[in-house]
N, C-alpha and C. Protein backbone atom coordinates (compact mmCIF):
# COMPACT_ATOMS: atom_id res chain seq x y z
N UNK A 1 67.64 56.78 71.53
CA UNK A 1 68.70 56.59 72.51
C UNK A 1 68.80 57.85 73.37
N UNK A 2 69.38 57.50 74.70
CA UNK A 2 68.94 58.90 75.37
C UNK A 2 70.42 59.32 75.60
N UNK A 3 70.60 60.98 76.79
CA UNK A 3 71.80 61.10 76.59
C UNK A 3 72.75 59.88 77.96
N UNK A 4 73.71 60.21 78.19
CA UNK A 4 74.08 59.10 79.43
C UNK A 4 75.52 60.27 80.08
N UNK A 5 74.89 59.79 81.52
CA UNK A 5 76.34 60.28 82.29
C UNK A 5 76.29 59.20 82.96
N UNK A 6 77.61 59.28 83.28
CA UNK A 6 78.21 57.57 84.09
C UNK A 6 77.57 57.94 85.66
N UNK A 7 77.32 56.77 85.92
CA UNK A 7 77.78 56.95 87.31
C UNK A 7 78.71 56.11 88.18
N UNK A 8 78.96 55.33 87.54
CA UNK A 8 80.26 54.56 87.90
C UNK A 8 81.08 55.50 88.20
N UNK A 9 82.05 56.49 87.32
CA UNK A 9 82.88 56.95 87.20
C UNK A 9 82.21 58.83 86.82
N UNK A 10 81.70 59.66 88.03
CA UNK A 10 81.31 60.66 87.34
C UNK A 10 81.59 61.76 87.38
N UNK A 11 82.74 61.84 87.54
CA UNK A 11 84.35 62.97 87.41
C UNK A 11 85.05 62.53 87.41
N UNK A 12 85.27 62.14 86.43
CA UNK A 12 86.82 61.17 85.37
C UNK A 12 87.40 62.16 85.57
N UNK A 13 88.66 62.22 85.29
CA UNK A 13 89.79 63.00 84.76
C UNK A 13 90.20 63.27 83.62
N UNK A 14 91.09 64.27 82.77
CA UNK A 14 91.13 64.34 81.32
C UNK A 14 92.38 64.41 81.45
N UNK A 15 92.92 63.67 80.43
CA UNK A 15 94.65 63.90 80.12
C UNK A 15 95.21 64.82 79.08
N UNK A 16 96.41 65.28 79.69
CA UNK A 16 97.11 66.43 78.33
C UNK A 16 98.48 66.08 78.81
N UNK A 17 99.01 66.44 77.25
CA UNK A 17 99.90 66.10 77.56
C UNK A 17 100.95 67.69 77.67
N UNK A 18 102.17 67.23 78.14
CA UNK A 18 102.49 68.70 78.46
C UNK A 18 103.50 69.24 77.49
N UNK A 19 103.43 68.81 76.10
CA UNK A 19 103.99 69.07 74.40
C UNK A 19 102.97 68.28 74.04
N UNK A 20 102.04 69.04 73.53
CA UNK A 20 101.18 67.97 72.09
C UNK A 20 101.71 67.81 71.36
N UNK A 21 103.08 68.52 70.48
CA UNK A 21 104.15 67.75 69.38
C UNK A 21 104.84 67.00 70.26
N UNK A 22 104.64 66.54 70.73
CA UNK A 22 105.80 65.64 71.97
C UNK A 22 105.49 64.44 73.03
N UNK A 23 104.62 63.57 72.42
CA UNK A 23 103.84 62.89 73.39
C UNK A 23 105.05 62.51 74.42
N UNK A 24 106.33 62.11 74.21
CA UNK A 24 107.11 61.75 74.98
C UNK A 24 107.53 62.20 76.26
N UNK A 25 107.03 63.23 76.19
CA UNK A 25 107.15 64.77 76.84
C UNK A 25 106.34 64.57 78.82
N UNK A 26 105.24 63.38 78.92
CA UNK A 26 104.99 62.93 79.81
C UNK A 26 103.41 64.18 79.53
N UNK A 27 102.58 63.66 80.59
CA UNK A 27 101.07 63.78 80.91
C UNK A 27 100.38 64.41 82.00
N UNK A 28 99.45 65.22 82.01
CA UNK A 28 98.84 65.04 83.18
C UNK A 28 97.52 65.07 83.66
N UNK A 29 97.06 64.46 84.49
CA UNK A 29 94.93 64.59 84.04
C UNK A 29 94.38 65.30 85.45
N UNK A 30 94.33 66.34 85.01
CA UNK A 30 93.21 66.60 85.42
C UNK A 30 91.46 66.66 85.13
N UNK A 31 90.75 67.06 86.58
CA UNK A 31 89.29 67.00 86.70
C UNK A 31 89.42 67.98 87.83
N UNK A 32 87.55 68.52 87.26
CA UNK A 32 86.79 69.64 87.67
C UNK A 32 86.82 69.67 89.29
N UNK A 33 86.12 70.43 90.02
CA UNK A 33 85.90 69.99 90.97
C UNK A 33 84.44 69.96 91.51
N UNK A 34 83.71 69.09 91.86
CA UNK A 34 82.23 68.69 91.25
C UNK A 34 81.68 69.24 92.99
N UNK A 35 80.58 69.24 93.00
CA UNK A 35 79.97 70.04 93.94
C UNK A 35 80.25 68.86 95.58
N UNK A 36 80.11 67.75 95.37
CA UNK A 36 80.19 66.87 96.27
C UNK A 36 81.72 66.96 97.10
N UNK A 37 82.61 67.18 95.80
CA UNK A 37 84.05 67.22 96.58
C UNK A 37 84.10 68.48 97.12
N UNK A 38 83.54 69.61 96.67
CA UNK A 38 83.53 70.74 97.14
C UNK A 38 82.98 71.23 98.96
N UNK A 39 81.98 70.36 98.94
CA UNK A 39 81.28 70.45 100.21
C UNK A 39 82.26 69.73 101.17
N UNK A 40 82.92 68.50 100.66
CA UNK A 40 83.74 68.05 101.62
C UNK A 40 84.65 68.29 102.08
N UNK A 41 85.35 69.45 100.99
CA UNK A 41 86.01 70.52 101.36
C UNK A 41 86.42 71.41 102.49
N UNK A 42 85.13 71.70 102.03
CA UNK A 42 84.36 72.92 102.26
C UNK A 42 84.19 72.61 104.44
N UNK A 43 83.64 71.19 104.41
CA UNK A 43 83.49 70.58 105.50
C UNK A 43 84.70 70.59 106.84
N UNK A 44 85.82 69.88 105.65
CA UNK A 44 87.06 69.56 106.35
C UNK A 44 88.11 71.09 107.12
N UNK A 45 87.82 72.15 106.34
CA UNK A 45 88.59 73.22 106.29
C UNK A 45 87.55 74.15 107.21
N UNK A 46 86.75 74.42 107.77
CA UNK A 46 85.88 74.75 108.42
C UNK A 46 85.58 74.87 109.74
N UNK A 47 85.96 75.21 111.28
CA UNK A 47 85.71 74.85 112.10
C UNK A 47 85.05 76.18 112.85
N UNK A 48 83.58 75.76 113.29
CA UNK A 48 83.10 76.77 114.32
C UNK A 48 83.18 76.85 115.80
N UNK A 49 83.56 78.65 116.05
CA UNK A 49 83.73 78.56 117.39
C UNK A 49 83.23 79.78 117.74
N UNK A 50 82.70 79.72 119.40
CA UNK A 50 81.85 81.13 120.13
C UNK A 50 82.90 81.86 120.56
N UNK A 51 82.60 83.31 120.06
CA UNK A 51 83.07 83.98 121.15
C UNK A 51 81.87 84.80 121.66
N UNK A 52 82.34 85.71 123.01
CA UNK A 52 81.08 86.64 123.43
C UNK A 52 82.35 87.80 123.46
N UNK A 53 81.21 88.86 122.83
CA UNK A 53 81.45 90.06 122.92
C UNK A 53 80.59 91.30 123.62
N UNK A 54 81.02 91.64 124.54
CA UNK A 54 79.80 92.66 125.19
C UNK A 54 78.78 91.94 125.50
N UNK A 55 79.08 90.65 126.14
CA UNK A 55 77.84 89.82 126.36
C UNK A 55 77.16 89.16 125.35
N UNK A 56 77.33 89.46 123.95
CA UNK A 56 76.65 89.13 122.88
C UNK A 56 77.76 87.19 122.77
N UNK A 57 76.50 86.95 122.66
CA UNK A 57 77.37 85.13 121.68
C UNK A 57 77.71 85.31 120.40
N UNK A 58 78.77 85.06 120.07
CA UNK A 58 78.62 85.20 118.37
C UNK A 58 79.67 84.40 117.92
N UNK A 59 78.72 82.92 116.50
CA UNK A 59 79.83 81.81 116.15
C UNK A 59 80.61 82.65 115.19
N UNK A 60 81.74 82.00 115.15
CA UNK A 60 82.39 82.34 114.03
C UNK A 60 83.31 81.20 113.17
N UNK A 61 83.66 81.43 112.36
CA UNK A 61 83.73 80.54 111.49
C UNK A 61 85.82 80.83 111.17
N UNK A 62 86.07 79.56 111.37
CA UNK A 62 87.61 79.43 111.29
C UNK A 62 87.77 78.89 109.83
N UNK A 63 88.86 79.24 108.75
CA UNK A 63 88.65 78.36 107.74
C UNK A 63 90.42 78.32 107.08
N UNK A 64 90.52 77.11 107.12
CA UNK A 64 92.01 76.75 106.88
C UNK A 64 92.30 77.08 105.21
N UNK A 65 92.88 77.73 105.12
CA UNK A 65 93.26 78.34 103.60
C UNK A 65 94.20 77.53 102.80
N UNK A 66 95.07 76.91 103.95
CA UNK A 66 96.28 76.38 103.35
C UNK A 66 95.53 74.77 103.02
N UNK A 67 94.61 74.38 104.01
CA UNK A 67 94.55 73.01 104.01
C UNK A 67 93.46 73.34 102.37
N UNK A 68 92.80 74.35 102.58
CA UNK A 68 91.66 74.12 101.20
C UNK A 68 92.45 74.23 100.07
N UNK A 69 93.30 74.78 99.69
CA UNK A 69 94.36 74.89 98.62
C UNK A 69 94.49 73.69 98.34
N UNK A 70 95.40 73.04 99.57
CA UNK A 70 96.11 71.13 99.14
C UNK A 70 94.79 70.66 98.53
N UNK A 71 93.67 70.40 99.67
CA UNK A 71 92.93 69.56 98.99
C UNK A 71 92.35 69.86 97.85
N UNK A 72 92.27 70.99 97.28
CA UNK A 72 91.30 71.39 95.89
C UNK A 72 92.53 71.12 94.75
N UNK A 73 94.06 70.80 95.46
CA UNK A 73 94.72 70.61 93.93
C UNK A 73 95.35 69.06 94.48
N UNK A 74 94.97 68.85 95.20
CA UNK A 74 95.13 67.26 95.35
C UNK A 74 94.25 66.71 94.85
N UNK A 75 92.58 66.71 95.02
CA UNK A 75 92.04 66.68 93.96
C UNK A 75 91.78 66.84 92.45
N UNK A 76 92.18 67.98 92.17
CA UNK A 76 92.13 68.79 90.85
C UNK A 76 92.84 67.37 89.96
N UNK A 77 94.34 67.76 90.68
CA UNK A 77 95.71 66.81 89.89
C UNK A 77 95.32 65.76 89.87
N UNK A 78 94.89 64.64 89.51
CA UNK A 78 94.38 63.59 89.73
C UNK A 78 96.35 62.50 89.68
N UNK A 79 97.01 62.80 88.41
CA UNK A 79 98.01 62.33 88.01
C UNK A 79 98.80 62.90 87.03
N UNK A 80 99.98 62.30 87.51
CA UNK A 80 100.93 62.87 86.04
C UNK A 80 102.12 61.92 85.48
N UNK A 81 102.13 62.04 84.64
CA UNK A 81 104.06 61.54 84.44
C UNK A 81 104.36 61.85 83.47
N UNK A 82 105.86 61.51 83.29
CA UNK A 82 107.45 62.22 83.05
C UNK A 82 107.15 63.60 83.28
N UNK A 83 106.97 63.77 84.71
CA UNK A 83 107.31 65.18 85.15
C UNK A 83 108.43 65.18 85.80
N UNK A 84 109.62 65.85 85.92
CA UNK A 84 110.69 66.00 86.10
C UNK A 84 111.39 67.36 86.87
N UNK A 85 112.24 67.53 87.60
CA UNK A 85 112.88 68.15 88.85
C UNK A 85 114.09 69.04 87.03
N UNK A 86 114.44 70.40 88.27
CA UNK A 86 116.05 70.52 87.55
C UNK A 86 117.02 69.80 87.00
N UNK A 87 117.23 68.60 88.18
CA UNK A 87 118.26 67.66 87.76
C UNK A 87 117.25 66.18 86.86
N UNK A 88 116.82 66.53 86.07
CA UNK A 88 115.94 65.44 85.52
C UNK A 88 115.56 64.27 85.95
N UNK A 89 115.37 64.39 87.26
CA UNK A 89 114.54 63.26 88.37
C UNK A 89 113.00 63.58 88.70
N UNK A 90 112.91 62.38 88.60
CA UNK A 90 110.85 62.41 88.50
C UNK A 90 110.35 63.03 89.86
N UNK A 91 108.95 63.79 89.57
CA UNK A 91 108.30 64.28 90.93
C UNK A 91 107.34 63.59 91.20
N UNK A 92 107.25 63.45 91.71
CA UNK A 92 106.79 62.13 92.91
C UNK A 92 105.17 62.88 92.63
N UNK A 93 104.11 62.48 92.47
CA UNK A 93 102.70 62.92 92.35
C UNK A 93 102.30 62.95 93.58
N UNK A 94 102.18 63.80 94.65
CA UNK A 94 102.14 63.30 95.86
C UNK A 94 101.20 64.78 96.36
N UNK A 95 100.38 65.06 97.58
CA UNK A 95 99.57 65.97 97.35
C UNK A 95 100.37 66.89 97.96
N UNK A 96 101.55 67.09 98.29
CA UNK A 96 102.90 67.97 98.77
C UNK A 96 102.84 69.19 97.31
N UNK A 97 103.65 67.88 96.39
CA UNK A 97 104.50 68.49 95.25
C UNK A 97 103.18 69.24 94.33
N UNK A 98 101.79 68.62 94.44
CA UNK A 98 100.84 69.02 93.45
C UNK A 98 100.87 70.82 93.97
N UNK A 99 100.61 71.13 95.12
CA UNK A 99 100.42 72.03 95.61
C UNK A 99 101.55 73.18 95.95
N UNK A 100 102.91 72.49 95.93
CA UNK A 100 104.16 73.32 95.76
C UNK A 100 104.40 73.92 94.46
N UNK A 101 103.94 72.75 93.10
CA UNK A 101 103.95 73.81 91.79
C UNK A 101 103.04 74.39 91.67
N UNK A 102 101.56 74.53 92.27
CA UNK A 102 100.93 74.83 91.76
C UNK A 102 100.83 76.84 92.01
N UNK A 103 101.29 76.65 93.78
CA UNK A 103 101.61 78.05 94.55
C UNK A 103 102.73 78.29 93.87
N UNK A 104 104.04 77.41 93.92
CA UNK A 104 105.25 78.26 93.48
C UNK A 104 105.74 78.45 91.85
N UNK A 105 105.08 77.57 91.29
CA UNK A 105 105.75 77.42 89.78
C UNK A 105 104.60 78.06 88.92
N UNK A 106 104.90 79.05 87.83
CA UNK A 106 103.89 80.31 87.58
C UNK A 106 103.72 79.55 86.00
N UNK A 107 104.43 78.80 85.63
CA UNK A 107 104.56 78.13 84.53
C UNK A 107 103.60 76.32 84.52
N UNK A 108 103.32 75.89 85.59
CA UNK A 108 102.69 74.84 86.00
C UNK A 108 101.70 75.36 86.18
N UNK A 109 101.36 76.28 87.09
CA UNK A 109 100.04 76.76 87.34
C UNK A 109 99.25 77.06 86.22
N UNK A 110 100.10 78.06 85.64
CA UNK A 110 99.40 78.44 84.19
C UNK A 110 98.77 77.29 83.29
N UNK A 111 99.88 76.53 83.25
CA UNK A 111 99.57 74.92 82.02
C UNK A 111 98.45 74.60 82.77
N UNK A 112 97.78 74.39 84.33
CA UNK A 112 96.77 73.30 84.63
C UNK A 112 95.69 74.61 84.27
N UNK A 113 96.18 75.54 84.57
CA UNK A 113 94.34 76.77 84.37
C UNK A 113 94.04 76.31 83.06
N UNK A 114 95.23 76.30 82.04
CA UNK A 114 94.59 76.41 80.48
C UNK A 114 93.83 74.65 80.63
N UNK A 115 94.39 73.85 81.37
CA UNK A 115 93.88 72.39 81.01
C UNK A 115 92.23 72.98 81.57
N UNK A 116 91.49 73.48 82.28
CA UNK A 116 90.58 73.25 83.48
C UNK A 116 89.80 74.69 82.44
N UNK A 117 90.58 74.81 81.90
CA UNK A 117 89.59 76.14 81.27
C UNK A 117 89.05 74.88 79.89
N UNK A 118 89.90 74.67 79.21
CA UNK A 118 89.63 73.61 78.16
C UNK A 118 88.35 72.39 78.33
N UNK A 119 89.14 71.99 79.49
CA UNK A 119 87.68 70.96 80.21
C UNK A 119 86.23 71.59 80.49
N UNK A 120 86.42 72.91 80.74
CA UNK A 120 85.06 73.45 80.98
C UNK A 120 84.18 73.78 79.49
N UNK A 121 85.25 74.38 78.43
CA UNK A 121 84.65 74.39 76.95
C UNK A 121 84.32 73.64 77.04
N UNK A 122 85.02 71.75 77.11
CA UNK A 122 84.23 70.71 76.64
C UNK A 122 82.79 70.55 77.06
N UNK A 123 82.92 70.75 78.54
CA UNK A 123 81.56 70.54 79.35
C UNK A 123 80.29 71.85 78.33
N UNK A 124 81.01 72.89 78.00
CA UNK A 124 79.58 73.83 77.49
C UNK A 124 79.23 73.52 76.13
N UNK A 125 80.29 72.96 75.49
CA UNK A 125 79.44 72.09 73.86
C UNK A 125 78.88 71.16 74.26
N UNK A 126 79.22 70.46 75.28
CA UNK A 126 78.12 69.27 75.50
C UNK A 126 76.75 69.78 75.80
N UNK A 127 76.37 70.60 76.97
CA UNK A 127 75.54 71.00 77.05
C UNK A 127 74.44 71.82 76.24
N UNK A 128 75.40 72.36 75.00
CA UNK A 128 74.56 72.88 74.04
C UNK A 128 73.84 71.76 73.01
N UNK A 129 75.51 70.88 72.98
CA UNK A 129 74.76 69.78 71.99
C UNK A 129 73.69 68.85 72.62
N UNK A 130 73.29 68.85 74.18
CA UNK A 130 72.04 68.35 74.51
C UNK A 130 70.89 69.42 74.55
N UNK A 131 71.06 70.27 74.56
CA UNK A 131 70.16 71.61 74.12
C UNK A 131 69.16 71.45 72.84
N UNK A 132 70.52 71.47 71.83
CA UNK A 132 69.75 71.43 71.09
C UNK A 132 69.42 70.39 69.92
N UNK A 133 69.02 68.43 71.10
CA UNK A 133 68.59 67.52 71.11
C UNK A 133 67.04 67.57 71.67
């Protein structure tokens, strides 16, 4: 039998929850960000333009910081729930709010690095355990 990556589906998302003693506690999944979404990124946030200097032409390259942020954690976040506000009202999964906790809340941010660091262990036992197949 050989090994298999999907291609249906080939950056799933992974779920955690945000109390592992606490499933009640609500979820959230993230995924990597795979080279394809990256370029499109990479694409969208990007715009070249000439200037001349001393007669010289020279492109230069414009690159939206704010827009690459949203999209790399609009991506990232895939979903969540029972995530909840101060006044215990739900936050809307929306690529606004992904990117407002992710810049402003030092406690959210933190929880998705440890998820995206975790996902990457998974990815390097896999690769060893096809190594050393």
């Amino acid at each position: 039998m050989g090994t298999k990556f999907s291609l249906k589906d080939p950056n799933p998302g992974v779920w955690f929850l945000f109390n592992e003693n606490d499933p009640s506690s609500g979820r959230i999944c993230i995924r990597i960000l795979n080279s394809a979404k990256g370029q499109e990124i990479l694409k969208a946030i990007t715009k070249k333009r000439v200037e001349y200097k001393q007669g010289q032409r020279f492109e230069v390259l414009d690159v939206d910081e704010d827009k690459r942020s949203q999209m790399l954690w609009d991506y990232t976040i895939v979903s969540w729930e029972r995530l909840e506000d101060d006044d215990g009202k739900p936050i809307e999964c929306t690529p606004e709010n992904k990117a407002k906790l992710i810049s402003e809340n030092i406690g959210f941010a933190s929880f998705v690095g440890s998820c995206i660091v975790k996902i990457n262990a998974g990815y390097e036992v896999r690769e060893l355990a096809i190594e050393k197949n």
